[in-house]
PDB file of N, CA and C in Angstrom:
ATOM      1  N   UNK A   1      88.682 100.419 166.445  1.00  0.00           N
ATOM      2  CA  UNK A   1      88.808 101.240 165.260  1.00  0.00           C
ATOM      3  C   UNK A   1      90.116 100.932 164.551  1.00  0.00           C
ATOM      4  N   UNK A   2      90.071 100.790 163.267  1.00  0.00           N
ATOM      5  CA  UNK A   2      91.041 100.868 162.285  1.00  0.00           C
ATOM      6  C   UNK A   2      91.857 102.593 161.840  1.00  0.00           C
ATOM      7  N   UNK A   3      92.650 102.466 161.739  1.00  0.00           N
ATOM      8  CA  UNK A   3      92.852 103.805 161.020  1.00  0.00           C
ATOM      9  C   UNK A   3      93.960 103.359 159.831  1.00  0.00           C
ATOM     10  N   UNK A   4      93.865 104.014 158.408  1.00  0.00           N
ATOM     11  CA  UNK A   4      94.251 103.976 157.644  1.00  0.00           C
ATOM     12  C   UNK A   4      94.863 104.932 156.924  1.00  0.00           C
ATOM     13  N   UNK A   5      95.916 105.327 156.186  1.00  0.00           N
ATOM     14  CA  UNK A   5      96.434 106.499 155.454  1.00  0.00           C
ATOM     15  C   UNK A   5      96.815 106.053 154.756  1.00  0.00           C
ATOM     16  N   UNK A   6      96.373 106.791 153.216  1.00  0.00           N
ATOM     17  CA  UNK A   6      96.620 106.453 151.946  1.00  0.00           C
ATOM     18  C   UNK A   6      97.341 107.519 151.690  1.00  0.00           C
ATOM     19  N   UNK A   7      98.509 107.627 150.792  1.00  0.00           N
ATOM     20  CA  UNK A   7      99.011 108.599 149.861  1.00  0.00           C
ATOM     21  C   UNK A   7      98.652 108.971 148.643  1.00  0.00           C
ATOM     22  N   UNK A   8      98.724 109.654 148.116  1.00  0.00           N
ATOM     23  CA  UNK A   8      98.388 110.410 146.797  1.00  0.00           C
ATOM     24  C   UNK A   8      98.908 111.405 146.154  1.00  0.00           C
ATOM     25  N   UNK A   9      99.818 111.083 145.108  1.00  0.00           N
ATOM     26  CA  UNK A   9     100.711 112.619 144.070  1.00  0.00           C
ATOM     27  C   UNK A   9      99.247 113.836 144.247  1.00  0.00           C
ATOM     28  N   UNK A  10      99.762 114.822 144.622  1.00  0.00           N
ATOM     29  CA  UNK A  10      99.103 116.058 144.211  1.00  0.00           C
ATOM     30  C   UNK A  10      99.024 116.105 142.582  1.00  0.00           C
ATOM     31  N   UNK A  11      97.799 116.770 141.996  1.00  0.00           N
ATOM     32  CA  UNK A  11      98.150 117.193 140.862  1.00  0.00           C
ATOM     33  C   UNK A  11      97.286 118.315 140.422  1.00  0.00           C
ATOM     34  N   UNK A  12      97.772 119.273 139.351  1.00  0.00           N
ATOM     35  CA  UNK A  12      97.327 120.600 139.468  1.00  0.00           C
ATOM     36  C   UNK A  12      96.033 120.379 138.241  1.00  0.00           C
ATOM     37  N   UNK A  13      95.467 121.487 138.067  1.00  0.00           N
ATOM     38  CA  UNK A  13      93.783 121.391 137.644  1.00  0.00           C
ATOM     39  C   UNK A  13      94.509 120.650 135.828  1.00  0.00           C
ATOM     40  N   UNK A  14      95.999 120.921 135.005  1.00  0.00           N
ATOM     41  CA  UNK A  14      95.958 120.016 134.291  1.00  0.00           C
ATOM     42  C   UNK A  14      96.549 118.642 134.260  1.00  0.00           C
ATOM     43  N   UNK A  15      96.098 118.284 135.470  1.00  0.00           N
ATOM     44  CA  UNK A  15      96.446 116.690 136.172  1.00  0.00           C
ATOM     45  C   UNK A  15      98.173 116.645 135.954  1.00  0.00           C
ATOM     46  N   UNK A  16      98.777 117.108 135.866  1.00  0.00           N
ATOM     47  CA  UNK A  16      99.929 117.028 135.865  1.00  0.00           C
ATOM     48  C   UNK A  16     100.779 117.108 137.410  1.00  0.00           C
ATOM     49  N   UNK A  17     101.762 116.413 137.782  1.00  0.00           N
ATOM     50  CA  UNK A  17     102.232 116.284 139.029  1.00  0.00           C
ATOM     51  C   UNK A  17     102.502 117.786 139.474  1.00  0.00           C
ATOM     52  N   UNK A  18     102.660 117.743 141.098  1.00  0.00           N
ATOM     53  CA  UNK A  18     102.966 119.228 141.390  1.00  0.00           C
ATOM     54  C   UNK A  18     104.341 118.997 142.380  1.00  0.00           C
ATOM     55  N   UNK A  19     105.284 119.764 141.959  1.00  0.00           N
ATOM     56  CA  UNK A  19     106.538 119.570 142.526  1.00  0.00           C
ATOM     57  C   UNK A  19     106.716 120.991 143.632  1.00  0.00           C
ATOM     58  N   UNK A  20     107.345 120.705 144.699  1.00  0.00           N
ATOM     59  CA  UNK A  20     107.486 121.697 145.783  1.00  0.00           C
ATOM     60  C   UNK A  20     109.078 122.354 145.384  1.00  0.00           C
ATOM     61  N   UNK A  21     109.600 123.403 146.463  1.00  0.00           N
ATOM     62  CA  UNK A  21     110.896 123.940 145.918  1.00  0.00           C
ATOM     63  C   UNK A  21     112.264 123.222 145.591  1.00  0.00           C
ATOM     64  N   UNK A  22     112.120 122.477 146.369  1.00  0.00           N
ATOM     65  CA  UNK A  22     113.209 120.934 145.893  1.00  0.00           C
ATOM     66  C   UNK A  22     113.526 120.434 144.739  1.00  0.00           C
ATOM     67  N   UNK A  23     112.009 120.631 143.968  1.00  0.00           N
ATOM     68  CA  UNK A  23     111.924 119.554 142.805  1.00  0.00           C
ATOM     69  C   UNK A  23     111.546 118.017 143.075  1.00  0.00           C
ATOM     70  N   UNK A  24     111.022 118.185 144.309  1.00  0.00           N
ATOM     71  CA  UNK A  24     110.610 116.833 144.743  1.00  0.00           C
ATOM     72  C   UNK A  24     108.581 116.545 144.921  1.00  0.00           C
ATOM     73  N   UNK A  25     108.030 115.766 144.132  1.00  0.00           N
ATOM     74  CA  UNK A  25     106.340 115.468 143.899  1.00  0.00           C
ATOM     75  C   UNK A  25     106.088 115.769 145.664  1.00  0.00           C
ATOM     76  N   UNK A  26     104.689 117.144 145.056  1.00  0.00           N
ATOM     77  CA  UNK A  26     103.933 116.887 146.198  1.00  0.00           C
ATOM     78  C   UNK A  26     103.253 115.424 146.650  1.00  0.00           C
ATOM     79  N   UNK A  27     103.288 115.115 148.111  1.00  0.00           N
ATOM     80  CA  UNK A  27     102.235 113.837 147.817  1.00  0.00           C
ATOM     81  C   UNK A  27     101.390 113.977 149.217  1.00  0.00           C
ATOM     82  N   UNK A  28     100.458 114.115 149.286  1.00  0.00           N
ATOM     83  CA  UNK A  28      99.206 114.431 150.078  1.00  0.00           C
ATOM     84  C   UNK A  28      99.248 113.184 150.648  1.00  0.00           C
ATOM     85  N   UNK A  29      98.231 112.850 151.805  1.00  0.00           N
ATOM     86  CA  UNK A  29      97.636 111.611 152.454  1.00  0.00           C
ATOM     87  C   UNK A  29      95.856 111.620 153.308  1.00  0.00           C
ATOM     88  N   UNK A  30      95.276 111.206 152.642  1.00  0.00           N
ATOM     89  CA  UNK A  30      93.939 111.375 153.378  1.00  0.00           C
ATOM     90  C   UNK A  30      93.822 109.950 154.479  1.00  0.00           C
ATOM     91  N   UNK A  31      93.231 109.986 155.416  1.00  0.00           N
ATOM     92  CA  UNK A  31      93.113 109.158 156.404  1.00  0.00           C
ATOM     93  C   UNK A  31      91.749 108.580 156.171  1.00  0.00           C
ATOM     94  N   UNK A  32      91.190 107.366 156.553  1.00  0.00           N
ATOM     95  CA  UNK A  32      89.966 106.428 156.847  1.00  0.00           C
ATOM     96  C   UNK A  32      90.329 105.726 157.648  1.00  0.00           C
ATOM     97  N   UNK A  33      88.858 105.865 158.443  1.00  0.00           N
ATOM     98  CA  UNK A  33      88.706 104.566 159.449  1.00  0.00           C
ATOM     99  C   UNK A  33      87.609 104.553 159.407  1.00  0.00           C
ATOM    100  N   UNK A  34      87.708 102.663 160.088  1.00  0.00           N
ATOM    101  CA  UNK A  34      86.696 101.959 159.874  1.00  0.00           C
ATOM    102  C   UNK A  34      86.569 101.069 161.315  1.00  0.00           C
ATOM    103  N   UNK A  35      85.129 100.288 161.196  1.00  0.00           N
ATOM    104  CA  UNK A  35      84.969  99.877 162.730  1.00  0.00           C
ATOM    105  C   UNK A  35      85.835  98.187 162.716  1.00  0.00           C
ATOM    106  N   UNK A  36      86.296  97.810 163.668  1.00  0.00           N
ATOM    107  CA  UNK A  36      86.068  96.154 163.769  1.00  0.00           C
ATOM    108  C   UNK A  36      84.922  95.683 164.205  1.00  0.00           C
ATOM    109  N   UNK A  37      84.775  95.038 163.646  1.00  0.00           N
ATOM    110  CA  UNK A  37      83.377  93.877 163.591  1.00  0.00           C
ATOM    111  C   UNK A  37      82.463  94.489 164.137  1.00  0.00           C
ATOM    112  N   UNK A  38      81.635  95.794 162.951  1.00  0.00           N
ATOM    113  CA  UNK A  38      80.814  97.024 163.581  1.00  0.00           C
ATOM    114  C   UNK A  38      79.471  95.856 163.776  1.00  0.00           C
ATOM    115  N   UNK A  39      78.851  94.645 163.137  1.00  0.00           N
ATOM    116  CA  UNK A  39      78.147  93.870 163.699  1.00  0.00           C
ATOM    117  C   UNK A  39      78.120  93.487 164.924  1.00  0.00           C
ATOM    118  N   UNK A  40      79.007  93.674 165.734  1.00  0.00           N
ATOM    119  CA  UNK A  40      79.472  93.283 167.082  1.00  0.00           C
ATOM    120  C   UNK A  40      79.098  94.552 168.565  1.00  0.00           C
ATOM    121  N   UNK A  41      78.944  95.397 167.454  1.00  0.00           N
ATOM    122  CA  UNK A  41      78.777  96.802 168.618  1.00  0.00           C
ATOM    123  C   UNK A  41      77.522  96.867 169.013  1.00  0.00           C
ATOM    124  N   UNK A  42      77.352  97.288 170.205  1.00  0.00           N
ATOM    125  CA  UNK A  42      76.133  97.861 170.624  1.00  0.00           C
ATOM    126  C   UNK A  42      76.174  99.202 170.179  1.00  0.00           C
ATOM    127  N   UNK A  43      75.179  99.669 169.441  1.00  0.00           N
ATOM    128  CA  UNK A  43      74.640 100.584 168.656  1.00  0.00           C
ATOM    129  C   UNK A  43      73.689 101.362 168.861  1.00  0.00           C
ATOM    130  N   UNK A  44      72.990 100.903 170.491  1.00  0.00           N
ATOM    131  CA  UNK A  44      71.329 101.483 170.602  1.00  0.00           C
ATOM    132  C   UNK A  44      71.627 102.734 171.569  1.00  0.00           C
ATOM    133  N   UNK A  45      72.978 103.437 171.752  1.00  0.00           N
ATOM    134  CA  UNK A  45      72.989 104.923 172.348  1.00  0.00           C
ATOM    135  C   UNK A  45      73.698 105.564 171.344  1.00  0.00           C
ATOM    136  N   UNK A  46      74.355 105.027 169.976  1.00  0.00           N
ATOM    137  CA  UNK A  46      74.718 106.290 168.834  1.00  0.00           C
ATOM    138  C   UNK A  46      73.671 106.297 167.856  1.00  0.00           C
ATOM    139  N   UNK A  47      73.791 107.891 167.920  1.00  0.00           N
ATOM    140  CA  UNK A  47      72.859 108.273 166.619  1.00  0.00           C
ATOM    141  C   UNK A  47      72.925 108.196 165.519  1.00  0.00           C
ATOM    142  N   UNK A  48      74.624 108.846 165.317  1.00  0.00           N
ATOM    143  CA  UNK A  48      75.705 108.679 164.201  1.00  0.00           C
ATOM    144  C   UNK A  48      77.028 108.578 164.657  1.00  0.00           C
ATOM    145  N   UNK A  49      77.365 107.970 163.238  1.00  0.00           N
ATOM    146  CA  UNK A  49      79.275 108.094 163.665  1.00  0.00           C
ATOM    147  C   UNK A  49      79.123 108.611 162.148  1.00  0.00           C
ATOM    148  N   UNK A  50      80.349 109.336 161.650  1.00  0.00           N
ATOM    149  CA  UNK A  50      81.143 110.075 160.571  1.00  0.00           C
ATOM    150  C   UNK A  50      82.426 110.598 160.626  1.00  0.00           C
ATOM    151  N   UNK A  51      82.914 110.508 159.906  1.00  0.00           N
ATOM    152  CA  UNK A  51      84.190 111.340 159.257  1.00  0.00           C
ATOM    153  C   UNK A  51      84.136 112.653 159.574  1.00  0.00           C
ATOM    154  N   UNK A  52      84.486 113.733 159.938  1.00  0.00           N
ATOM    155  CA  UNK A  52      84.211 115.111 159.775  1.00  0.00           C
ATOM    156  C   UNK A  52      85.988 115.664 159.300  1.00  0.00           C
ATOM    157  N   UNK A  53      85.508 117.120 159.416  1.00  0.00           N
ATOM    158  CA  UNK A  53      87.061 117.729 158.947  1.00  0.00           C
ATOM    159  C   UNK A  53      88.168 117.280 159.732  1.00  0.00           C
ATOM    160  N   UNK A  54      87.615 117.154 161.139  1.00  0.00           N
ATOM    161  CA  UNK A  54      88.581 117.554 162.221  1.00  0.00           C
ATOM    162  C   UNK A  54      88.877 115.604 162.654  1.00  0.00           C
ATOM    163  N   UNK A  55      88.518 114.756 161.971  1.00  0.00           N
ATOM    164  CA  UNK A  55      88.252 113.227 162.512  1.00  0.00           C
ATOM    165  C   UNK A  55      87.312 112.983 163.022  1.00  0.00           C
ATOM    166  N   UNK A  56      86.914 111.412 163.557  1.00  0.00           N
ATOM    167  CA  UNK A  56      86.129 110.935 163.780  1.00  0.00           C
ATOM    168  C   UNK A  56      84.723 111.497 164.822  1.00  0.00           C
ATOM    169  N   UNK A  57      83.497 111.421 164.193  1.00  0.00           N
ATOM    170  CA  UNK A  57      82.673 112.306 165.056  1.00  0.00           C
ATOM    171  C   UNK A  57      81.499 111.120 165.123  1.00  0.00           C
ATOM    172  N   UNK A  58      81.332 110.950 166.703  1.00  0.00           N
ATOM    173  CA  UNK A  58      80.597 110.178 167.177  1.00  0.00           C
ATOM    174  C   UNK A  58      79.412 110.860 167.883  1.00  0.00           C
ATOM    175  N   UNK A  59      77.857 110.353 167.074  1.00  0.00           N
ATOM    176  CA  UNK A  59      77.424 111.432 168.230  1.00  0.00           C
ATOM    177  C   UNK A  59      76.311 110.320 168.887  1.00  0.00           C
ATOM    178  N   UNK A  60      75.953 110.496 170.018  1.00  0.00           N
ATOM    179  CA  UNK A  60      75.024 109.851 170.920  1.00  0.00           C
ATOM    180  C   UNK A  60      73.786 110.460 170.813  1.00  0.00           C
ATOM    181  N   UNK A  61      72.506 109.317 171.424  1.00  0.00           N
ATOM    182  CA  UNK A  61      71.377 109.880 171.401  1.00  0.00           C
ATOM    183  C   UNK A  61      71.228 110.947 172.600  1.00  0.00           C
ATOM    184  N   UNK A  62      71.948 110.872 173.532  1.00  0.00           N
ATOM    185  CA  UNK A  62      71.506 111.106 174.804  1.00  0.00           C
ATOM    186  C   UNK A  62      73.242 111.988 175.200  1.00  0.00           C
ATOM    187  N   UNK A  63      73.440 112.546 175.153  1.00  0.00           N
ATOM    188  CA  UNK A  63      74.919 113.491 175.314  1.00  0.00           C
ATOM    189  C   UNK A  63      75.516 113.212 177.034  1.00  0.00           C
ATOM    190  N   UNK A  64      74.605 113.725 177.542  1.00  0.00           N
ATOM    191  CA  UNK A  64      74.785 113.769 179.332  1.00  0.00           C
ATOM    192  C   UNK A  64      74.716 112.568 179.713  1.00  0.00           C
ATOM    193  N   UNK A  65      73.786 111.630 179.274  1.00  0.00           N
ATOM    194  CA  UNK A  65      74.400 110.172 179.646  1.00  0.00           C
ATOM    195  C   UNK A  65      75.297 109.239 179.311  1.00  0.00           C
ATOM    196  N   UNK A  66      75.660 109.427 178.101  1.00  0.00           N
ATOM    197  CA  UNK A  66      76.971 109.472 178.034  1.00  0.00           C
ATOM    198  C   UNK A  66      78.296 110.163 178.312  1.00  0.00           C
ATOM    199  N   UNK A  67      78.085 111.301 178.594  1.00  0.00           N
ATOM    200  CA  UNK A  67      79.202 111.986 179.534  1.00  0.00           C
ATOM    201  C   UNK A  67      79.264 111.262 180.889  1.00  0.00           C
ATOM    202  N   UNK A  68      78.098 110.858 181.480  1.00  0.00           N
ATOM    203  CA  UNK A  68      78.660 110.248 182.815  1.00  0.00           C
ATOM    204  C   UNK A  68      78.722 108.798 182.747  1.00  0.00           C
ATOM    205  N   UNK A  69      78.264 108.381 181.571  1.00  0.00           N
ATOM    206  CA  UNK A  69      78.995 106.311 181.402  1.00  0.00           C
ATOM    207  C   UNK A  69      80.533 106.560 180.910  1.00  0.00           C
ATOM    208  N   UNK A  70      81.390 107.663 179.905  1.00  0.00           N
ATOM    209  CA  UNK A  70      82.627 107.993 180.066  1.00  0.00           C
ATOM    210  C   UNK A  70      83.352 108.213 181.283  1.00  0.00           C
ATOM    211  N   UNK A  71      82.432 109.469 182.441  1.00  0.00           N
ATOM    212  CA  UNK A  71      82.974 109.989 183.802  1.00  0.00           C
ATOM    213  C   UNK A  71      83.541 108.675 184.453  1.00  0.00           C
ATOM    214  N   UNK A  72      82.428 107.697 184.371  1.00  0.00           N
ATOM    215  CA  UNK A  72      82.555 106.219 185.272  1.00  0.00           C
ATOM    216  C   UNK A  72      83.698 105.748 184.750  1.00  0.00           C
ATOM    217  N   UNK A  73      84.057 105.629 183.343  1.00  0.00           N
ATOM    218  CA  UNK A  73      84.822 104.340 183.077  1.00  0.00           C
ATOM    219  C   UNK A  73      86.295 105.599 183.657  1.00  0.00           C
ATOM    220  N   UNK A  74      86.550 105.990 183.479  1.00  0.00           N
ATOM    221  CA  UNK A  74      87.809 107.162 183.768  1.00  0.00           C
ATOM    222  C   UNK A  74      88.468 106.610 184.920  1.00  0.00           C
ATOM    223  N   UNK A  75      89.300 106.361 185.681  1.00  0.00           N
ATOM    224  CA  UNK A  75      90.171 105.898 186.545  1.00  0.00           C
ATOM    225  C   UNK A  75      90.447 107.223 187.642  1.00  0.00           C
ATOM    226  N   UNK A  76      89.555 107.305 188.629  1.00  0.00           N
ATOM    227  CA  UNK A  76      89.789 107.905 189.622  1.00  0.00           C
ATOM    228  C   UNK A  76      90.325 108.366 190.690  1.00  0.00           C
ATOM    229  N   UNK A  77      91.336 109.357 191.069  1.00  0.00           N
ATOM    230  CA  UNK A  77      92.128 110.093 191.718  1.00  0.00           C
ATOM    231  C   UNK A  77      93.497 108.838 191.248  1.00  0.00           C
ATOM    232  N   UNK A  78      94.039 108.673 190.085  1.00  0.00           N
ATOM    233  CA  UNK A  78      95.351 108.396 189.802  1.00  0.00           C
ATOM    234  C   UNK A  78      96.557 108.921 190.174  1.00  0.00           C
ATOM    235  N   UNK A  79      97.134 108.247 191.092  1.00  0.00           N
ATOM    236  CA  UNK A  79      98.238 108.300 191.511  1.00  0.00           C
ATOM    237  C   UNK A  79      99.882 107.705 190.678  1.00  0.00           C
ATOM    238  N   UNK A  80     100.619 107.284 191.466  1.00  0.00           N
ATOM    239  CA  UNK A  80     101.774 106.481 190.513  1.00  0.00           C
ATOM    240  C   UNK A  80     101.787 105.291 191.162  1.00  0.00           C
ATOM    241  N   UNK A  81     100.739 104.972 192.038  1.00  0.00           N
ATOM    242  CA  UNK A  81     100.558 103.596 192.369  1.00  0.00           C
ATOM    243  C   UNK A  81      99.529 102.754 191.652  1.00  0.00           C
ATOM    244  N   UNK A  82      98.436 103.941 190.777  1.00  0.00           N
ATOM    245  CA  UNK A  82      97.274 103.191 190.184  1.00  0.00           C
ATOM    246  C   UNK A  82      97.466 103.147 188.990  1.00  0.00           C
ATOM    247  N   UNK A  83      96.866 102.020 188.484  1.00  0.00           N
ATOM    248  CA  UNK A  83      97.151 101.972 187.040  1.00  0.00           C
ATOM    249  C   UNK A  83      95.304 102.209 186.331  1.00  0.00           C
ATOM    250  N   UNK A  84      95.309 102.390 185.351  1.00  0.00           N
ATOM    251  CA  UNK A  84      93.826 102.088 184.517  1.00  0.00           C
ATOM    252  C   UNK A  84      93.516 100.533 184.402  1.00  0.00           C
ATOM    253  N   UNK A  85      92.195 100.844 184.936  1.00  0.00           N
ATOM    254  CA  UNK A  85      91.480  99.469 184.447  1.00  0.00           C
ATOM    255  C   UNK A  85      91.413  99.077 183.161  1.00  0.00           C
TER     256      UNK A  85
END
């Protein structure tokens, strides 16, 4: 995944800049992301992927089987001797 943040002057409903108590331009930032080489993915257990309010929302066909192909990949009883695969 890519992630991206763009900036953007705030501006009020007569498009004019909006300055905070400083006297300094509001400037907002909305975020996008995007896949690398989404041709490249295996695709045949998501249903969807989207944007939502809260970020990226991935959803699977199958929920519980994918909860336990995540459980698997997870690195089990980690210590300070084990590292992640």
């Amino acid at each position: 995944l890519e992630m991206h943040s763009h900036p953007f002057t705030r501006l009020d409903d007569d498009d004019k800049e909006v300055y905070d108590d400083n006297g300094d331009v509001v400037v907002d930032y909305y975020t996008t992301i995007s896949l690398k080489e989404p041709d490249k993915q295996d695709w045949s257990s998501i249903k969807s992927v989207h944007q939502g309010k809260d970020g990226l929302t991935v959803e699977p066909y199958d929920k519980m089987k994918a909860a336990k192909e995540l459980i698997n990949l997870l690195p089990q009883g980690k210590t300070s001797k084990q590292t992640d695969p």
